[in-house]
C-alpha atoms as a PDB file:
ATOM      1  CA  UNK A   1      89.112 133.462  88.464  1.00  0.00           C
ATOM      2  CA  UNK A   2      88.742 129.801  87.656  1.00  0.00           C
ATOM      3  CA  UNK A   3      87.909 129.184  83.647  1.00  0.00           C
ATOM      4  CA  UNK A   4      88.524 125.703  82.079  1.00  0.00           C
ATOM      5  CA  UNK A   5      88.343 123.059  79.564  1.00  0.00           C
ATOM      6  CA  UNK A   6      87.311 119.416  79.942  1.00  0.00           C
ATOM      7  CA  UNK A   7      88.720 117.265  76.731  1.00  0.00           C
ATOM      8  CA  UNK A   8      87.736 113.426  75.949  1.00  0.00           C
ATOM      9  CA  UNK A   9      90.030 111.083  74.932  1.00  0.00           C
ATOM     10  CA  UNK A  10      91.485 110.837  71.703  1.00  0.00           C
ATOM     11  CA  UNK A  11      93.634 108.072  69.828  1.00  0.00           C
ATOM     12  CA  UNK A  12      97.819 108.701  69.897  1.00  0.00           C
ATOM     13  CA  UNK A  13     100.610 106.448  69.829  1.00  0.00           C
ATOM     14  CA  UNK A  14     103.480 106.612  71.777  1.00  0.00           C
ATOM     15  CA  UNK A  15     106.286 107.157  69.026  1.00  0.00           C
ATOM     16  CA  UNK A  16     109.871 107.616  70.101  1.00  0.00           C
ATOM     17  CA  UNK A  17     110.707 111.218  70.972  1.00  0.00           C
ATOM     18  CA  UNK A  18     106.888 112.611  70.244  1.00  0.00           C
ATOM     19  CA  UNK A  19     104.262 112.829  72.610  1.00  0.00           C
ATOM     20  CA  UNK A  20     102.008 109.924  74.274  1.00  0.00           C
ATOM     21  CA  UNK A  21      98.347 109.891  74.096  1.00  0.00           C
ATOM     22  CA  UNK A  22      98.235 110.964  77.899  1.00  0.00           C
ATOM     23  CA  UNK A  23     100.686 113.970  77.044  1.00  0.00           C
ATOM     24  CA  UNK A  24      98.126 114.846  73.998  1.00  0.00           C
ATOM     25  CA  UNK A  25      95.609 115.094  76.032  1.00  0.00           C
ATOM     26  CA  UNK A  26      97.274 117.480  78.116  1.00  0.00           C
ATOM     27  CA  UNK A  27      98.137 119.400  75.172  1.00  0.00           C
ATOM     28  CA  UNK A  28      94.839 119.193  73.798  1.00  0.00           C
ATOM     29  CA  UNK A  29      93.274 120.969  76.863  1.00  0.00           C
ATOM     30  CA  UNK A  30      95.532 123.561  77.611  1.00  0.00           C
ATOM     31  CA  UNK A  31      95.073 124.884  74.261  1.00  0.00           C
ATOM     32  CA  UNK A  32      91.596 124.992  74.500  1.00  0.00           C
ATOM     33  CA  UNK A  33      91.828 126.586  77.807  1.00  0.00           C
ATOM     34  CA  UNK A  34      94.629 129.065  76.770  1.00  0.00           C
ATOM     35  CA  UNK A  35      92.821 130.277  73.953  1.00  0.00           C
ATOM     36  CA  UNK A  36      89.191 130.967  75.850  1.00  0.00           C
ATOM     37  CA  UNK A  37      90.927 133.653  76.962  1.00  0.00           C
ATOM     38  CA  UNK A  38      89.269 135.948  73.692  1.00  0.00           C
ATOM     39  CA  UNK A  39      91.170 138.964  73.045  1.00  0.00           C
ATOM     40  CA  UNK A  40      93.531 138.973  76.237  1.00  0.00           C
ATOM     41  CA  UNK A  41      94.811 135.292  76.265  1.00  0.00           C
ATOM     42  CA  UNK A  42      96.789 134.020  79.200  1.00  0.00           C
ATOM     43  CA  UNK A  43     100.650 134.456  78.363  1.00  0.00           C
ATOM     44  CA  UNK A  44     102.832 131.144  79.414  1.00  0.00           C
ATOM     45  CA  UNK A  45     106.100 132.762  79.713  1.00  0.00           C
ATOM     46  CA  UNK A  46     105.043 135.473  81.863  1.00  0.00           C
ATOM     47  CA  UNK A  47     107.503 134.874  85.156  1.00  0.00           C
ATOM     48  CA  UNK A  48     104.310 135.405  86.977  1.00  0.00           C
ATOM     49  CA  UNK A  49     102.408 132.556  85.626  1.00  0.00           C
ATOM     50  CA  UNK A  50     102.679 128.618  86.766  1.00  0.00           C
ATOM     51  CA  UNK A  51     101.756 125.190  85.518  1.00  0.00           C
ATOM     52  CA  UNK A  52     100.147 122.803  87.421  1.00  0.00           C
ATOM     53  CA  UNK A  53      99.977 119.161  86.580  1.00  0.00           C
ATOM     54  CA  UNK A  54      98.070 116.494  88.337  1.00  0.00           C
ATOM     55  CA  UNK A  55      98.074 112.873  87.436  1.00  0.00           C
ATOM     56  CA  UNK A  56      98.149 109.198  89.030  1.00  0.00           C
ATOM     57  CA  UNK A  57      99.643 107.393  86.466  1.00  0.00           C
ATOM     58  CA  UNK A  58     100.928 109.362  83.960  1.00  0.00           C
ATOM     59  CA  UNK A  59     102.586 107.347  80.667  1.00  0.00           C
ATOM     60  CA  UNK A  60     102.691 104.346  83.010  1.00  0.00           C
ATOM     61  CA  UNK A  61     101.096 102.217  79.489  1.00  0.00           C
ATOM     62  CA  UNK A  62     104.061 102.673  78.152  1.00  0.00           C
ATOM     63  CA  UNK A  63     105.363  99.777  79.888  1.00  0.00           C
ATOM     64  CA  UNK A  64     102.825  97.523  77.677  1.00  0.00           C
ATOM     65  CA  UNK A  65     104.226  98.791  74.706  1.00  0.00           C
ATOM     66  CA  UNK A  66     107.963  97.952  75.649  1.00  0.00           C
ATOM     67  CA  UNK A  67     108.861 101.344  76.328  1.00  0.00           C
ATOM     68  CA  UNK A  68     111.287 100.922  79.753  1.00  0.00           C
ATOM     69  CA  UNK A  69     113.174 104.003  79.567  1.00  0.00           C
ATOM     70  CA  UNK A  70     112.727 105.528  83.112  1.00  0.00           C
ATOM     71  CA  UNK A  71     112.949 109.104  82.025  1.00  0.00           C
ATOM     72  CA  UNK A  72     109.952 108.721  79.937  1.00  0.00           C
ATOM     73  CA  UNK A  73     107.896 107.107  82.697  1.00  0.00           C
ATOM     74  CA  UNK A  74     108.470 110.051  84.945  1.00  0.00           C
ATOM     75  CA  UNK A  75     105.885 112.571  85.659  1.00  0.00           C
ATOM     76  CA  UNK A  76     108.387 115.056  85.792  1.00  0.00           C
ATOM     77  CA  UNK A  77     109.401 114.109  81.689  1.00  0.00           C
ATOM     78  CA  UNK A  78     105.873 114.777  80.807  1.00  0.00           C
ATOM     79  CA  UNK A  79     105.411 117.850  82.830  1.00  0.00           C
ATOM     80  CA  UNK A  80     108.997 119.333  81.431  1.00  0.00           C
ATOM     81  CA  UNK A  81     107.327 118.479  77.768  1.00  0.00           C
ATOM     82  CA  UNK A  82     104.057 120.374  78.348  1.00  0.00           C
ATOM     83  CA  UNK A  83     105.889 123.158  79.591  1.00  0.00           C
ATOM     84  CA  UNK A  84     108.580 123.572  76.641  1.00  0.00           C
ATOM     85  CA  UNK A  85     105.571 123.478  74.489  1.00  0.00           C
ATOM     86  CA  UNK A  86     104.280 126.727  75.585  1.00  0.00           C
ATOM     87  CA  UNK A  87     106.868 128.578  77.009  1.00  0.00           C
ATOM     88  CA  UNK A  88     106.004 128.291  80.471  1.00  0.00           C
ATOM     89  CA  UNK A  89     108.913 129.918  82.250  1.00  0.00           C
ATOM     90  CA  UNK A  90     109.086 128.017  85.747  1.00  0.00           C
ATOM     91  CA  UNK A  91     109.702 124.519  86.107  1.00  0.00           C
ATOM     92  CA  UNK A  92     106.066 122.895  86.473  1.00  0.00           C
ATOM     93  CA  UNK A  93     104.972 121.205  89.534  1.00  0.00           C
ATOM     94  CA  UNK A  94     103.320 118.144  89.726  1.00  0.00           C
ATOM     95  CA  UNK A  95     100.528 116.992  91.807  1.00  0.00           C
ATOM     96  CA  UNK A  96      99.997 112.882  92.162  1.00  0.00           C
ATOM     97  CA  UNK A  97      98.007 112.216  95.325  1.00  0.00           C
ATOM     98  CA  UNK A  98      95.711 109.298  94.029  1.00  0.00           C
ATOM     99  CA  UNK A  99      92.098 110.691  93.027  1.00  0.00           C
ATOM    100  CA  UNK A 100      92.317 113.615  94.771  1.00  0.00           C
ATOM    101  CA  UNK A 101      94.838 114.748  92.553  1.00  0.00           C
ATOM    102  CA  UNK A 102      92.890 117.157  90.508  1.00  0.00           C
ATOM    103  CA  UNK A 103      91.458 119.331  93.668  1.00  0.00           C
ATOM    104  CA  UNK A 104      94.742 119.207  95.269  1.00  0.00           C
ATOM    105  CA  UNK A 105      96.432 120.853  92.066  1.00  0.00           C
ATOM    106  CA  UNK A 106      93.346 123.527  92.436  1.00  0.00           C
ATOM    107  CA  UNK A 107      94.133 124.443  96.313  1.00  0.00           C
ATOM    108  CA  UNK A 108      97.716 124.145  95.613  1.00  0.00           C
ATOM    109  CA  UNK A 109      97.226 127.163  92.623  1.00  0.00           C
ATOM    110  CA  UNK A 110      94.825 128.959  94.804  1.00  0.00           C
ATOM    111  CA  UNK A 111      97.589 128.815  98.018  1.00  0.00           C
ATOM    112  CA  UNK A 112     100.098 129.764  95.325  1.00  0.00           C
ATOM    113  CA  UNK A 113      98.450 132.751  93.787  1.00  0.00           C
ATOM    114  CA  UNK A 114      96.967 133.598  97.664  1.00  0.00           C
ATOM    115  CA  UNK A 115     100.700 133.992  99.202  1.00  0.00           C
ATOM    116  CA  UNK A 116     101.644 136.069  96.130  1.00  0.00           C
ATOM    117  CA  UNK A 117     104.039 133.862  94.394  1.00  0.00           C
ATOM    118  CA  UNK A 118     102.439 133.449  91.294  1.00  0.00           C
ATOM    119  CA  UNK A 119      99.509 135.658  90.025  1.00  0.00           C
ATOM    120  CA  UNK A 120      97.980 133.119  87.829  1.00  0.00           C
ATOM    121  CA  UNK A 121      98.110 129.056  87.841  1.00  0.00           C
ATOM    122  CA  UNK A 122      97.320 126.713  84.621  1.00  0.00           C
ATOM    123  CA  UNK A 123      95.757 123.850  86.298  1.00  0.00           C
ATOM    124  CA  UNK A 124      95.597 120.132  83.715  1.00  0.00           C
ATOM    125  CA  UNK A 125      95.301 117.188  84.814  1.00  0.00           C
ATOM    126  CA  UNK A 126      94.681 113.910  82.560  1.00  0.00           C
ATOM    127  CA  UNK A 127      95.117 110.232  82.605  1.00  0.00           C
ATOM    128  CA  UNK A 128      94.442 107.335  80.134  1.00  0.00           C
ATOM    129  CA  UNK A 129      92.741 103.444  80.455  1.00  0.00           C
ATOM    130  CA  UNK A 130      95.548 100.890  80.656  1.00  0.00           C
ATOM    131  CA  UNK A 131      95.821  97.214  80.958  1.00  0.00           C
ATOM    132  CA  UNK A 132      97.925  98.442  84.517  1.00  0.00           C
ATOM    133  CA  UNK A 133      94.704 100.394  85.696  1.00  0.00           C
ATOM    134  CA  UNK A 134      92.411  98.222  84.674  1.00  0.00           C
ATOM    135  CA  UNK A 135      94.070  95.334  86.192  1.00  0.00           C
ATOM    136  CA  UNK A 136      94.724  97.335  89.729  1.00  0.00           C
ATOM    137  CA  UNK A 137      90.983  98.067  89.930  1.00  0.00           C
ATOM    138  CA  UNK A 138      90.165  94.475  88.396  1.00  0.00           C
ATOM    139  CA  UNK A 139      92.225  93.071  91.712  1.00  0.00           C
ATOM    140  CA  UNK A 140      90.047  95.007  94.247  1.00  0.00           C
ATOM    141  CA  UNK A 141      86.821  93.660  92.367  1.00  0.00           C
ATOM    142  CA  UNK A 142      85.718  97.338  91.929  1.00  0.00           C
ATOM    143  CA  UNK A 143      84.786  97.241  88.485  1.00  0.00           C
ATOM    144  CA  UNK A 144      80.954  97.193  87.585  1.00  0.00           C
ATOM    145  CA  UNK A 145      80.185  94.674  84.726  1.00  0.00           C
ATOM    146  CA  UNK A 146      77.929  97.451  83.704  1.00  0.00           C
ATOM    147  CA  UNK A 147      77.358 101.124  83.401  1.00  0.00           C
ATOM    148  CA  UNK A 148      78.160 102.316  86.969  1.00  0.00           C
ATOM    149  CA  UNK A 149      75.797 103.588  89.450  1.00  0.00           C
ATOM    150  CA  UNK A 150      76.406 106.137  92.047  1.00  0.00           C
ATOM    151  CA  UNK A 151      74.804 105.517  95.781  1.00  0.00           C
ATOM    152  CA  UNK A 152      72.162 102.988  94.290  1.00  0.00           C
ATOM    153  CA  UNK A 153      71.498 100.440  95.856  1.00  0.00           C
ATOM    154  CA  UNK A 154      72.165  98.518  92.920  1.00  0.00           C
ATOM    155  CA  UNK A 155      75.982  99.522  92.196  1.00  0.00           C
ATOM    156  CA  UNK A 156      78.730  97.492  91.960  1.00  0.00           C
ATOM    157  CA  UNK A 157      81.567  99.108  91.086  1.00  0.00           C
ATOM    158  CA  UNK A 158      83.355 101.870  88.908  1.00  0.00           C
ATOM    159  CA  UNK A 159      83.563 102.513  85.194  1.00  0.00           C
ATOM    160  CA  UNK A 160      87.270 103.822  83.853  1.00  0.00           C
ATOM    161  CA  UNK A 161      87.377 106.835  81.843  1.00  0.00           C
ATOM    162  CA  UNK A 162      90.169 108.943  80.562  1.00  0.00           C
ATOM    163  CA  UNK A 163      90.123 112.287  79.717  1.00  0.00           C
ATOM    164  CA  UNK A 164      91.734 115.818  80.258  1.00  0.00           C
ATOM    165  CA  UNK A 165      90.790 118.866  81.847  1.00  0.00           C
ATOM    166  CA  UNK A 166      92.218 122.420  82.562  1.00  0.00           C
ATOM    167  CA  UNK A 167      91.185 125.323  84.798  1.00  0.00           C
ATOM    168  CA  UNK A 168      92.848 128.680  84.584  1.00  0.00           C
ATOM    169  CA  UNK A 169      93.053 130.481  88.155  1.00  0.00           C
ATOM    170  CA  UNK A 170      94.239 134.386  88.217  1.00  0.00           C
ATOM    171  CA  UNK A 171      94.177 137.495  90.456  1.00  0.00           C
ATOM    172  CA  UNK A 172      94.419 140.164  87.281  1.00  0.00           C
ATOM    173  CA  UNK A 173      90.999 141.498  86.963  1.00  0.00           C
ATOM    174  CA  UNK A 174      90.836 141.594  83.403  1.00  0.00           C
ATOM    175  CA  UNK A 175      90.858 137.996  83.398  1.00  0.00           C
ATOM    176  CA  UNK A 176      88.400 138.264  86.434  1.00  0.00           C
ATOM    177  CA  UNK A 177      85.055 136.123  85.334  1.00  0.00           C
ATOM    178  CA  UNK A 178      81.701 135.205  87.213  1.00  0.00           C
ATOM    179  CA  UNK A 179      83.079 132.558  89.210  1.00  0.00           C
ATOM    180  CA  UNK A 180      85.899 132.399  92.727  1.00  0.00           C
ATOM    181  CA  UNK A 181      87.341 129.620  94.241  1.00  0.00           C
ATOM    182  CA  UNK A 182      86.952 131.110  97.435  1.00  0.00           C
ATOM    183  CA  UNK A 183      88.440 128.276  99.643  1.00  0.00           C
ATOM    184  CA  UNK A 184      89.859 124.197 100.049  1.00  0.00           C
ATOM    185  CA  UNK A 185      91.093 121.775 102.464  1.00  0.00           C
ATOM    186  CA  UNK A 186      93.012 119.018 102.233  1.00  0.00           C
ATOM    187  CA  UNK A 187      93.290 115.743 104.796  1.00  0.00           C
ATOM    188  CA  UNK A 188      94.000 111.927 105.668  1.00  0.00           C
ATOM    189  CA  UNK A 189      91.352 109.755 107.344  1.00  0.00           C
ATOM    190  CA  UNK A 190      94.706 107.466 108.266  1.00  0.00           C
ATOM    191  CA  UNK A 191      92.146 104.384 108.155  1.00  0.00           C
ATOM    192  CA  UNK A 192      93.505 101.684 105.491  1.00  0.00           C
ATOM    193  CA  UNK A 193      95.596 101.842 101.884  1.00  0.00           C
ATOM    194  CA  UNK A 194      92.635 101.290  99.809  1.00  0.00           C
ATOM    195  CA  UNK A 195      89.667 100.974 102.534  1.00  0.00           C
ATOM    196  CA  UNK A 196      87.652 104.362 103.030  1.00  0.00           C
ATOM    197  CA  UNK A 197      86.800 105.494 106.549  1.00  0.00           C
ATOM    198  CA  UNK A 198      83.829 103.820 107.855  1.00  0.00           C
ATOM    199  CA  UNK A 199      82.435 106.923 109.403  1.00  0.00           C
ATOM    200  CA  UNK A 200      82.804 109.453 107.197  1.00  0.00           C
ATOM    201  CA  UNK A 201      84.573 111.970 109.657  1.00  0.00           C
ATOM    202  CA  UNK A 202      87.090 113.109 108.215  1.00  0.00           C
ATOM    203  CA  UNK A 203      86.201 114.169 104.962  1.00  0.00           C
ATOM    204  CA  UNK A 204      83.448 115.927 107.094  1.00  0.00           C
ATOM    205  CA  UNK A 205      86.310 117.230 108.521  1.00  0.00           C
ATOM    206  CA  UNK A 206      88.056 118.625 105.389  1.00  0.00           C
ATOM    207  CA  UNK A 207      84.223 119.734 104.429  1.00  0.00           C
ATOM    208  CA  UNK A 208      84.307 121.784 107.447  1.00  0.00           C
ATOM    209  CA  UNK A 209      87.524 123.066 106.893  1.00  0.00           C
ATOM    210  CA  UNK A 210      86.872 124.432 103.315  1.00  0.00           C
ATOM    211  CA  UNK A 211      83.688 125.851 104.280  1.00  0.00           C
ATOM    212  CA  UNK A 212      85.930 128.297 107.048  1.00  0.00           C
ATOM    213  CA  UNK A 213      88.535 128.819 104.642  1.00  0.00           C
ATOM    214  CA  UNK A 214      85.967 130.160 102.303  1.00  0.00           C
ATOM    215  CA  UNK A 215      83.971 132.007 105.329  1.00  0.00           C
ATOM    216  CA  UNK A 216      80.685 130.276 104.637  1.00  0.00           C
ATOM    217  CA  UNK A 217      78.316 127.842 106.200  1.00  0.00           C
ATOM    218  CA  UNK A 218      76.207 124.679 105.232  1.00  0.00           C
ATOM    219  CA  UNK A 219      73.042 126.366 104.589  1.00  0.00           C
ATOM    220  CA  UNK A 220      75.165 128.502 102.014  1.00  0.00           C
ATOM    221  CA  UNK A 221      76.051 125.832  99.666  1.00  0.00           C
ATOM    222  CA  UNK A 222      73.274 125.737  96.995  1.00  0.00           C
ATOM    223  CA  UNK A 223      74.824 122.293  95.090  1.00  0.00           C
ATOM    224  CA  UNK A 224      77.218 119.661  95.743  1.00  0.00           C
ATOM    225  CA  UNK A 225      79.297 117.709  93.082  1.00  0.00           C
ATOM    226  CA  UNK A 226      80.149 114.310  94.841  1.00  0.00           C
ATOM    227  CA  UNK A 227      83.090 111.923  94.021  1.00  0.00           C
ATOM    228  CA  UNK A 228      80.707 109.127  93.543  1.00  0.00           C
ATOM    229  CA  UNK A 229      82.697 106.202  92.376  1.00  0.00           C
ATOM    230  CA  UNK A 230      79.753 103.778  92.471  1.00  0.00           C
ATOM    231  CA  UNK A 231      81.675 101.417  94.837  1.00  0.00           C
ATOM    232  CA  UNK A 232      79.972 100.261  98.036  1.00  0.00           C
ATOM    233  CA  UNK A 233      82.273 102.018 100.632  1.00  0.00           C
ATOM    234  CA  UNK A 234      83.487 105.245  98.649  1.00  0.00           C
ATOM    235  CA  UNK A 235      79.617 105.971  97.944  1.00  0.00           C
ATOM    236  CA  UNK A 236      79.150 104.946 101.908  1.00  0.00           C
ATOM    237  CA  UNK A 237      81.748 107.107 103.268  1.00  0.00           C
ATOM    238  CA  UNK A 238      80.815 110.195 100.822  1.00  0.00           C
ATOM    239  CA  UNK A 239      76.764 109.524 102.475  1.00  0.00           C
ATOM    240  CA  UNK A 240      78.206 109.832 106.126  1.00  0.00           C
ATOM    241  CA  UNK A 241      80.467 112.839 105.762  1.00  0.00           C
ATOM    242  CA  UNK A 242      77.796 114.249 104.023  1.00  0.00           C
ATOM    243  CA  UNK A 243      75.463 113.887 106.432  1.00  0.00           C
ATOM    244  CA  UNK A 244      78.035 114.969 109.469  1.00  0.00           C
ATOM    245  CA  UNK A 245      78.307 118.427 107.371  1.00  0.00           C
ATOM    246  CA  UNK A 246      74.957 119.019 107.348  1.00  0.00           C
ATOM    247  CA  UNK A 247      74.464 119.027 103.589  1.00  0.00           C
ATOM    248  CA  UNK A 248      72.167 116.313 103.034  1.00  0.00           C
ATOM    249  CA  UNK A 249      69.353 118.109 101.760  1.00  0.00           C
ATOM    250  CA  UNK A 250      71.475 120.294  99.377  1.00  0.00           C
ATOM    251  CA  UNK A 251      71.391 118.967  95.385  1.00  0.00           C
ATOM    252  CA  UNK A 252      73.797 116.254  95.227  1.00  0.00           C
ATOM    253  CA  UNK A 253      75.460 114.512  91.871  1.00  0.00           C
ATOM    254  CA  UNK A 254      77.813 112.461  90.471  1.00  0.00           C
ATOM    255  CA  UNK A 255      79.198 112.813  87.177  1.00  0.00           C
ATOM    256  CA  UNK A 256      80.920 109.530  86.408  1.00  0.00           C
ATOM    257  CA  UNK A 257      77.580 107.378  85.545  1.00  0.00           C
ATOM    258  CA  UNK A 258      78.388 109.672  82.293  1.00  0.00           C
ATOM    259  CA  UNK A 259      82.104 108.932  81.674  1.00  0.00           C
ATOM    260  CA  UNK A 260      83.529 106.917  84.373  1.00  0.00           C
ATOM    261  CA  UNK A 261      86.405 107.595  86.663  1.00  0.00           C
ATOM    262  CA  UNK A 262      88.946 109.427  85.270  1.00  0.00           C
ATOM    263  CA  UNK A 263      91.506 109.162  87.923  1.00  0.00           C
ATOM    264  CA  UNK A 264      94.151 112.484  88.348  1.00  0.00           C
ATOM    265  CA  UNK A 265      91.399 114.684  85.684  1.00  0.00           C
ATOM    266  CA  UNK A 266      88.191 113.903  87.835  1.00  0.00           C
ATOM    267  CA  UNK A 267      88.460 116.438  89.963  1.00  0.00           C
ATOM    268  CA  UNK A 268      89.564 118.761  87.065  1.00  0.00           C
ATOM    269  CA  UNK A 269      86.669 117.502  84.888  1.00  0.00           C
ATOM    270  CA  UNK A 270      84.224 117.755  87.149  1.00  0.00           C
ATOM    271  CA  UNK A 271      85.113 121.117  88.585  1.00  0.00           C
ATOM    272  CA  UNK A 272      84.400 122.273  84.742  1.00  0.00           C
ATOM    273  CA  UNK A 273      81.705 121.050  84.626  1.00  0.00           C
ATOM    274  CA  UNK A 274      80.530 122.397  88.126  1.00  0.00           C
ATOM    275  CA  UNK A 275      81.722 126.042  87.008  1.00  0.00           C
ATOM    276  CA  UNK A 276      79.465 125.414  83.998  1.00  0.00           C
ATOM    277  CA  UNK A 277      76.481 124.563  86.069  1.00  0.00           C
ATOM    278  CA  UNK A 278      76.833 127.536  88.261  1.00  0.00           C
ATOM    279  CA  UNK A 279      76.773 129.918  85.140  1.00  0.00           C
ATOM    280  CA  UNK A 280      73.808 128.556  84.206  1.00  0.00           C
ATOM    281  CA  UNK A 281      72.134 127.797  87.296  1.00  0.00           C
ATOM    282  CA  UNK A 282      71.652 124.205  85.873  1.00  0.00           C
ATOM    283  CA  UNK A 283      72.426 120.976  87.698  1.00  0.00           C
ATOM    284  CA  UNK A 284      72.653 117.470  86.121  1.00  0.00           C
ATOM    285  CA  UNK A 285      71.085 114.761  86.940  1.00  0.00           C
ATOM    286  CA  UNK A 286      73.555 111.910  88.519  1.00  0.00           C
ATOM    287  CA  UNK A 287      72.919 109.394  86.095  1.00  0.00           C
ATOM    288  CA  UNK A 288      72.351 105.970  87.058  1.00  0.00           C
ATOM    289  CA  UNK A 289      70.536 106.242  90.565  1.00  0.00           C
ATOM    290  CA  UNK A 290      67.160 104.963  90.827  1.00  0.00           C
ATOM    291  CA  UNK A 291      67.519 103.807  94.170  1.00  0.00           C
ATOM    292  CA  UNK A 292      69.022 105.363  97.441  1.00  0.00           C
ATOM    293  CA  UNK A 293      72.064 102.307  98.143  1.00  0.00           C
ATOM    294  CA  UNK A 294      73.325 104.181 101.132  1.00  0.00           C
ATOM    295  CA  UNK A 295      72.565 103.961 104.960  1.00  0.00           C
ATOM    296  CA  UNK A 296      71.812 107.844 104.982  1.00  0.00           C
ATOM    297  CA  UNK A 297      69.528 110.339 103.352  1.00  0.00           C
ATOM    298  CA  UNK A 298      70.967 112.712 100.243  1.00  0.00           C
ATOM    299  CA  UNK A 299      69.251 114.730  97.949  1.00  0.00           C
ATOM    300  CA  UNK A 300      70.517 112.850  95.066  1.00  0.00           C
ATOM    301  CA  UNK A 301      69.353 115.289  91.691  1.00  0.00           C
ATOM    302  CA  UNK A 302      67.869 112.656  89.560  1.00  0.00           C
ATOM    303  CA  UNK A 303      66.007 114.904  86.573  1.00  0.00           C
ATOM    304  CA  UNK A 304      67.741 118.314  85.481  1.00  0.00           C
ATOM    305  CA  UNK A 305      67.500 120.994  88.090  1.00  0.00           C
ATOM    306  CA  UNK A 306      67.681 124.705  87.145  1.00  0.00           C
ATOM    307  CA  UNK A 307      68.049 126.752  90.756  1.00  0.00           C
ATOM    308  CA  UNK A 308      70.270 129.741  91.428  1.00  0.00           C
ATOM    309  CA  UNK A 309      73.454 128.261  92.203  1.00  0.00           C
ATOM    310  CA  UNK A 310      75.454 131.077  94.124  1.00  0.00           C
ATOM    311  CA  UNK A 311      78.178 129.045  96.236  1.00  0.00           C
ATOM    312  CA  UNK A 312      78.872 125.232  95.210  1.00  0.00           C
ATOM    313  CA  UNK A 313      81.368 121.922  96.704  1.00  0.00           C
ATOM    314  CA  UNK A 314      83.560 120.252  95.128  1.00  0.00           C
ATOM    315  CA  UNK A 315      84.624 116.912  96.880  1.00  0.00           C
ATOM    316  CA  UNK A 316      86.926 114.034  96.237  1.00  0.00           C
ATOM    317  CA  UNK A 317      88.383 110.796  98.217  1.00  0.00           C
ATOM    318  CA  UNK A 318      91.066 108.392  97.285  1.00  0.00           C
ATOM    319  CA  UNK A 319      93.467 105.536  98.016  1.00  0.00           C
ATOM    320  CA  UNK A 320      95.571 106.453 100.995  1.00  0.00           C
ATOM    321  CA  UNK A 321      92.640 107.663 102.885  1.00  0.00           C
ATOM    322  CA  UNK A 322      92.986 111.022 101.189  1.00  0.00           C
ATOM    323  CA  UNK A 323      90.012 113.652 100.897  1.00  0.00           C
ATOM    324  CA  UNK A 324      89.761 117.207  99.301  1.00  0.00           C
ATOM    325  CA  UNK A 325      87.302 119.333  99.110  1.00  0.00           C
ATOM    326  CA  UNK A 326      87.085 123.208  97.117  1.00  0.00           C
ATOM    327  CA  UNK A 327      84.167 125.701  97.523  1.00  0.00           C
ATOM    328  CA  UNK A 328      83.265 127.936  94.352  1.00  0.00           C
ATOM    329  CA  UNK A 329      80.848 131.055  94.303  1.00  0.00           C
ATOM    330  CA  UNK A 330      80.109 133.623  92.102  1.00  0.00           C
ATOM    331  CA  UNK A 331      81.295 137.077  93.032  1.00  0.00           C
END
């Protein structure tokens, strides 16, 4: 039973022995989460409940700040934090797997729950703009000088967000809502350390494989959330394996012409916002596109488009060559 929170940044220092901005975030979002949960809220110290974090970079701005202690770079630090601040009684675990992070944290608590270890996963994920980012990004020359534009022919580049979002899975059917994550995959397309495949394969391949897992086929999926990073070869790739699953006619968007790319949250934020769409049958627009900028057809949704939205994908692609991909229906 996936239910969740997206939160936007907000302003926080990083004072000695209190919590950073990207830890407030993460506290920020949980809470919100935890207490959507009405009358029956999700307990954190029941033995049968996890935390899942997923992040890239974590409190890595402390370094511009002077802060050098190790321990309070590490994920782990943070993760420990969150957790002593609601009682969660297992030792989090921590998902970092470049932009894929988010959906990876989501399988991961779905495999969890699935082989009975846990009967309910707390899935965050956030990450902050830093001079380090910005400059990482700046070095590839993937930053648009503008507001980004997914598969137009006129984009040229990403936009940096930050932001935090959390999804609540469970098996306990009185926290059972409208919405499964019925399956996921998880792959490498092996090609280059920043470079996306040039065919698209295998995140077709991970498509495919999340599709089985959840015991459906193309012609099932009724929308499509996208990664979209408004570069020329992430947007490129995403077209191909897109086409190679044979979803290019279904609804197609991406969400970061509205807040940029928010690293380890995307996938969290944009899953929220996908479970949101599919309770109201409602898909948004993927703002920016005017233009098809890719070598292959997609239904890119341009204007707001209410449809029944039964079964919907979730994809993702980062550095590494890494790809994800989650399927959500309604029961």
């Amino acid at each position: 039973m996936p239910s969740g929170r997206a939160t936007a940044g907000t302003e926080g220092a990083a004072p000695a022995g209190g919590y950073t901005k990207f830890e407030q975030l993460l506290l920020a979002s949980i809470t919100d989460a935890l207490q959507a949960g009405g009358i029956d809220p999700i307990d954190p110290a029941d033995p049968r409940t996890i935390l899942i974090l997923s992040t890239t970079k974590g409190n890595i701005s402390l370094l511009e700040s002077g802060h050098n202690d190790p321990a309070r770079l590490a994920l782990h630090h943070s993760a420990r934090l969150i957790a002593n601040h609601f009682h969660f009684a297992h030792t989090p675990v921590v998902i970092s797997n470049a932009c894929i992070s988010g959906i990876l944290a989501l399988i991961t608590a779905m495999r969890l729950i699935g082989s009975g270890s846990y009967d309910t996963a707390v899935v965050a994920g956030a990450d902050t703009v830093s001079r380090f980012v910005l400059s990482g990004f700046g070095s590839f020359q993937a930053i648009s000088a503008g507001p980004c534009r997914p598969f137009d022919q006129s984009r040229d580049g990403i936009n940096l967000g930050e932001g935090a979002g959390t999804v609540i899975l469970s098996c306990y059917e009185k926290y059972r809502g409208n919405i499964l994550l019925r399956g996921g995959a998880v792959g490498n397309d092996a090609n280059h350390i920043s470079g996306p495949s040039r065919t698209g394969k295998e995140l077709c391949q991970v498509i495919n494989k999340s599709l089985a897992d959840a015991g459906l086929k193309p012609e099932d999926i009724d929308f499509l959330s996208a990664h979209g990073t408004a570069t020329l070869y992430n947007d490129e790739m995403e077209a191909r394996a897109i086409n190679l699953a044979n979803l290019q006619s279904v609804p197609v968007n991406s969400l970061k012409g509205y807040y940029g790319h928010t690293l380890g949250a995307a996938g969290l934020i944009e899953s929220v916002v996908t479970l949101q769409s599919m309770r109201e049958d409602l898909v948004l627009p993927s703002l920016g596109f005017a233009e098809n900028g890719v070598t292959m057809p997609l239904n890119i949704c341009t204007s707001v488009l209410h449809t029944p939205l039964d079964s919907c994908l979730k994809t993702a692609s980062g550095f590494g060559g890494c790809n994800a991909a989650v399927v959500m229906s309604k029961y």
